[in-house]
C-alpha atoms as a PDB file:
ATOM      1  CA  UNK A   1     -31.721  -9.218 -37.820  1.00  0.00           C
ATOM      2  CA  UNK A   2     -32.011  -7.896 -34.313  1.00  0.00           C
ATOM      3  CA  UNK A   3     -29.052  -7.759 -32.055  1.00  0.00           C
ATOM      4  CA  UNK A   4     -29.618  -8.166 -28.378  1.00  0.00           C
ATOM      5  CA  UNK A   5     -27.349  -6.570 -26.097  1.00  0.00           C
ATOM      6  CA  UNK A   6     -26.930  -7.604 -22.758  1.00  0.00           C
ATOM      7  CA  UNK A   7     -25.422  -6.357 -19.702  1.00  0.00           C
ATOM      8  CA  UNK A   8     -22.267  -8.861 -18.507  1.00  0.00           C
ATOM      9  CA  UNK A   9     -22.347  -9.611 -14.577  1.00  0.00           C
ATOM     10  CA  UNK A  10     -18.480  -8.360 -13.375  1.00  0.00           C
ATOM     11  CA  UNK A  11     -16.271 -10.509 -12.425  1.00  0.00           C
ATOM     12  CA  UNK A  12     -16.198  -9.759  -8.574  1.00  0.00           C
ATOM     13  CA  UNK A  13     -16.935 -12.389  -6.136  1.00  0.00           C
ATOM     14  CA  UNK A  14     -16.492 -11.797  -2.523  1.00  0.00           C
ATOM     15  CA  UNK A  15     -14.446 -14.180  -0.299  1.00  0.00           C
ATOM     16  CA  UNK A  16     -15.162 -15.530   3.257  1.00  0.00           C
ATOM     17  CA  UNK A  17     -14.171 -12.222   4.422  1.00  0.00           C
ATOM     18  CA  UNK A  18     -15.829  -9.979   2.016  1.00  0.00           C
ATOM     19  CA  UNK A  19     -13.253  -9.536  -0.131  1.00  0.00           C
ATOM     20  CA  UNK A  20     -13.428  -8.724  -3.812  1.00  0.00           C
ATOM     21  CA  UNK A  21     -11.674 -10.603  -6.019  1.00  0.00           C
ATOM     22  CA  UNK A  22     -11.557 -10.593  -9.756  1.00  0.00           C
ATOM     23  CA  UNK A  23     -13.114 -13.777 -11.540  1.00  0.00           C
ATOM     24  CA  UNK A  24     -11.159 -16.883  -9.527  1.00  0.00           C
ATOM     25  CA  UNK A  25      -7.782 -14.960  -8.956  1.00  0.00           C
ATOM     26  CA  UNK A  26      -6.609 -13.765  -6.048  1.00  0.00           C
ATOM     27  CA  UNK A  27      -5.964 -10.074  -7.496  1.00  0.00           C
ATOM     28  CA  UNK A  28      -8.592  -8.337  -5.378  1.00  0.00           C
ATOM     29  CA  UNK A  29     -11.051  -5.234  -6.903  1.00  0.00           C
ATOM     30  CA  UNK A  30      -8.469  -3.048  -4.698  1.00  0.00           C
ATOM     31  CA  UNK A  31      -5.528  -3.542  -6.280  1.00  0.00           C
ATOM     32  CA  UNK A  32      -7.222  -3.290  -9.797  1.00  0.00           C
ATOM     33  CA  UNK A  33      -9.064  -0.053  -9.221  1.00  0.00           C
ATOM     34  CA  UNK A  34      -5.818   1.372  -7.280  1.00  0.00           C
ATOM     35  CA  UNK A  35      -4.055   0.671 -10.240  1.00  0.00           C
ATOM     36  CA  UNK A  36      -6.411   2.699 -12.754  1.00  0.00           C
ATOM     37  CA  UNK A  37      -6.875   5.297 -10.560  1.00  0.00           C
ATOM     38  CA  UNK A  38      -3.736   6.112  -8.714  1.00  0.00           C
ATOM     39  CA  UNK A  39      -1.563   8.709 -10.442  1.00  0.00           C
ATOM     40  CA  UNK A  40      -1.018   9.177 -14.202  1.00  0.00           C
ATOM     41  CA  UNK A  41      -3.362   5.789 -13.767  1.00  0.00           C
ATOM     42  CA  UNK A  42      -2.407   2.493 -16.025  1.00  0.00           C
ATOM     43  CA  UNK A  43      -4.282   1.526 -18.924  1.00  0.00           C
ATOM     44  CA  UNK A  44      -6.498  -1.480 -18.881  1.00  0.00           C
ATOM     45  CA  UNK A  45      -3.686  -3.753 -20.701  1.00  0.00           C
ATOM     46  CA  UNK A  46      -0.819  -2.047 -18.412  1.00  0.00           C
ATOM     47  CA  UNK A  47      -2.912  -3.437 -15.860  1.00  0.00           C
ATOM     48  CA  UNK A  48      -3.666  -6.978 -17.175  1.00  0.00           C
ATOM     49  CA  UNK A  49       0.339  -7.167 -17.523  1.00  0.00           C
ATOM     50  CA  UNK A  50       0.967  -6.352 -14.337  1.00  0.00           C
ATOM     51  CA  UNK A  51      -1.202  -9.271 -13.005  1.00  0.00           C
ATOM     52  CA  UNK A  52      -1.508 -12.001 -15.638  1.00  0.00           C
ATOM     53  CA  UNK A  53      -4.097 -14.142 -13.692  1.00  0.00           C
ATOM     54  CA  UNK A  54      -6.869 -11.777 -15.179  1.00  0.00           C
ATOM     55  CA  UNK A  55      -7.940 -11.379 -18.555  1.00  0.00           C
ATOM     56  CA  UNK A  56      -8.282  -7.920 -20.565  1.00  0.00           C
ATOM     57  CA  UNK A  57     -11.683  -8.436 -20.646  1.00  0.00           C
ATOM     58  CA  UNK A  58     -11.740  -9.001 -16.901  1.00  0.00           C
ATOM     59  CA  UNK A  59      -9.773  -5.800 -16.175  1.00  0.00           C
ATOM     60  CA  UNK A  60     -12.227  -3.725 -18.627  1.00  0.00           C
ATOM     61  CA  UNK A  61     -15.122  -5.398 -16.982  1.00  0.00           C
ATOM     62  CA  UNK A  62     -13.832  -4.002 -13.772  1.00  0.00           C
ATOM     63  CA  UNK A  63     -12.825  -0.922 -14.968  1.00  0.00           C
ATOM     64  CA  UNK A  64     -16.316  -0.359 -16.395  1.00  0.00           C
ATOM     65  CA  UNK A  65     -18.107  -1.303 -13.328  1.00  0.00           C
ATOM     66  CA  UNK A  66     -15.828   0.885 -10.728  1.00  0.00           C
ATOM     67  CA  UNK A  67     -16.323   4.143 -13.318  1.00  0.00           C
ATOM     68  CA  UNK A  68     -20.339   3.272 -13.364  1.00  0.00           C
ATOM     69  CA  UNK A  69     -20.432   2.899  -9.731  1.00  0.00           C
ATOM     70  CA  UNK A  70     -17.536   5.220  -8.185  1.00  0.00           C
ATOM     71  CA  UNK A  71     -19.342   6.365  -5.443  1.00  0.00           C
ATOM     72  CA  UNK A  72     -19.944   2.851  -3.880  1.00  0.00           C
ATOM     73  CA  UNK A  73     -16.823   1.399  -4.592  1.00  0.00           C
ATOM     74  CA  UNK A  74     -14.970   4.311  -3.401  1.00  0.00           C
ATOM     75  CA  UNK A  75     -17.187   3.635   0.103  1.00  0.00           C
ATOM     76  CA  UNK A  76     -15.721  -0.272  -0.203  1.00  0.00           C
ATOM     77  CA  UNK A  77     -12.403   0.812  -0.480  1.00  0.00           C
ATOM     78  CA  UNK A  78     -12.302   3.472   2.080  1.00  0.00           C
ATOM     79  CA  UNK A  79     -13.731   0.671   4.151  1.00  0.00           C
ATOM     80  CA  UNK A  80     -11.535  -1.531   3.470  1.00  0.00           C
ATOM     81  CA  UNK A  81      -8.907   0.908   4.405  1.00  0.00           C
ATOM     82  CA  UNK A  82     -10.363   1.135   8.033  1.00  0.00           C
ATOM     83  CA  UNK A  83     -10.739  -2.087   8.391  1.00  0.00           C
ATOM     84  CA  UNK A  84      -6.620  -2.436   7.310  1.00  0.00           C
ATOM     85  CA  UNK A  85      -5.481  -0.090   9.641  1.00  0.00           C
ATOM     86  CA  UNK A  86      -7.685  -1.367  12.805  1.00  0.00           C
ATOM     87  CA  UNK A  87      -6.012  -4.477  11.896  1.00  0.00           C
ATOM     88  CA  UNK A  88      -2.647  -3.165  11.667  1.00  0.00           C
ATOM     89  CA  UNK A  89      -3.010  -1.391  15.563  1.00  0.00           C
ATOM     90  CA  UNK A  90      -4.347  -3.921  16.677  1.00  0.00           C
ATOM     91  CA  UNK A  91      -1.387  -6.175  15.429  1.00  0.00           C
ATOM     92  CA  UNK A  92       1.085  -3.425  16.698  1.00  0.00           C
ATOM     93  CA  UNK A  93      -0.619  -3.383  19.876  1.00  0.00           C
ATOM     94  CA  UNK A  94       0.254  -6.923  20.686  1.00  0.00           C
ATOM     95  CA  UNK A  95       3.585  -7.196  18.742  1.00  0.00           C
ATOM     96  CA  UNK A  96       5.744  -4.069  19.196  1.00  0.00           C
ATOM     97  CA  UNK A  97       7.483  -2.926  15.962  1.00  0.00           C
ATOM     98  CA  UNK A  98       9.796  -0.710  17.731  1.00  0.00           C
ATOM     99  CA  UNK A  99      13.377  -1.598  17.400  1.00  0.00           C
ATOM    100  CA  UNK A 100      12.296  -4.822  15.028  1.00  0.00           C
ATOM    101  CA  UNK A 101      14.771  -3.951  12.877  1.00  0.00           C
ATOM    102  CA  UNK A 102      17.653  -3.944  15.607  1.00  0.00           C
ATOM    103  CA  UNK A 103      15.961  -7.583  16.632  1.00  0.00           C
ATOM    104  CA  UNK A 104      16.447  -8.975  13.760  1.00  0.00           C
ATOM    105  CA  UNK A 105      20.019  -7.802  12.599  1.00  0.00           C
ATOM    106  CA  UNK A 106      21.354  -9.224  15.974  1.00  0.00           C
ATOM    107  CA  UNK A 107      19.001 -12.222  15.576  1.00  0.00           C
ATOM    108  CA  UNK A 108      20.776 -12.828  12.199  1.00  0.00           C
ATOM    109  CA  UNK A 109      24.031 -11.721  13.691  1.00  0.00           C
ATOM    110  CA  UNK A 110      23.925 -14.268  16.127  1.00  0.00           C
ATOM    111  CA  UNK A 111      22.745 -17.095  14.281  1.00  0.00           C
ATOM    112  CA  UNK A 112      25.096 -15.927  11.484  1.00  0.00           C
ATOM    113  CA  UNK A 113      28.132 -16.540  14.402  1.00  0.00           C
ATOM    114  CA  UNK A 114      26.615 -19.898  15.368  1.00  0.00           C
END
């Protein structure tokens, strides 16, 4: 009897934006790989508890994939990263944040009076 391995496909489909996401969840290859990598890093199940829409194998699958292919995914991420903060200046830029805080409390203050 011969067995045939074969390779599985991840589950990582990009959205209309280019966005990873893990099989049809929302949980993108970010928050996944951020997970397993970012301090003491969480185990594959510690993972697939903390976001139940994916399944252990998913979470191996991706874990598997990001430790095969570091390097590239590392470029996505920092990427990614850019592209976050651009969008956060840019947001910033047209909507102030300073003294949002303040705004609000007497927004709340005042309707809270009302």
């Amino acid at each position: 009897m011969t067995m045939v391995v074969a390779a599985e496909t991840p589950p990582l489909p990009a959205d209309a934006s280019g966005v990873f996401r893990v099989g049809s969840s929302r949980v993108t290859l970010d928050s996944v790989v951020s997970a397993f990598r970012d301090g003491a890093g969480a185990t594959a199940e510690e993972i697939a508890e903390h976001y139940p829409a994916l399944t252990l194998g998913e979470v191996y699958a991706i874990i598997a994939y990001y430790l095969a292919r570091t390097a590239e995914v590392n470029d996505y991420l920092r990427t990614r990263e850019q592209r976050s903060a651009e969008v956060r200046q840019a947001n910033e830029r047209l909507f102030d944040p300073t003294g949002i805080r303040a705004r609000l409390m007497a927004r709340q203050t005042g309707q809270d009076s009302a």
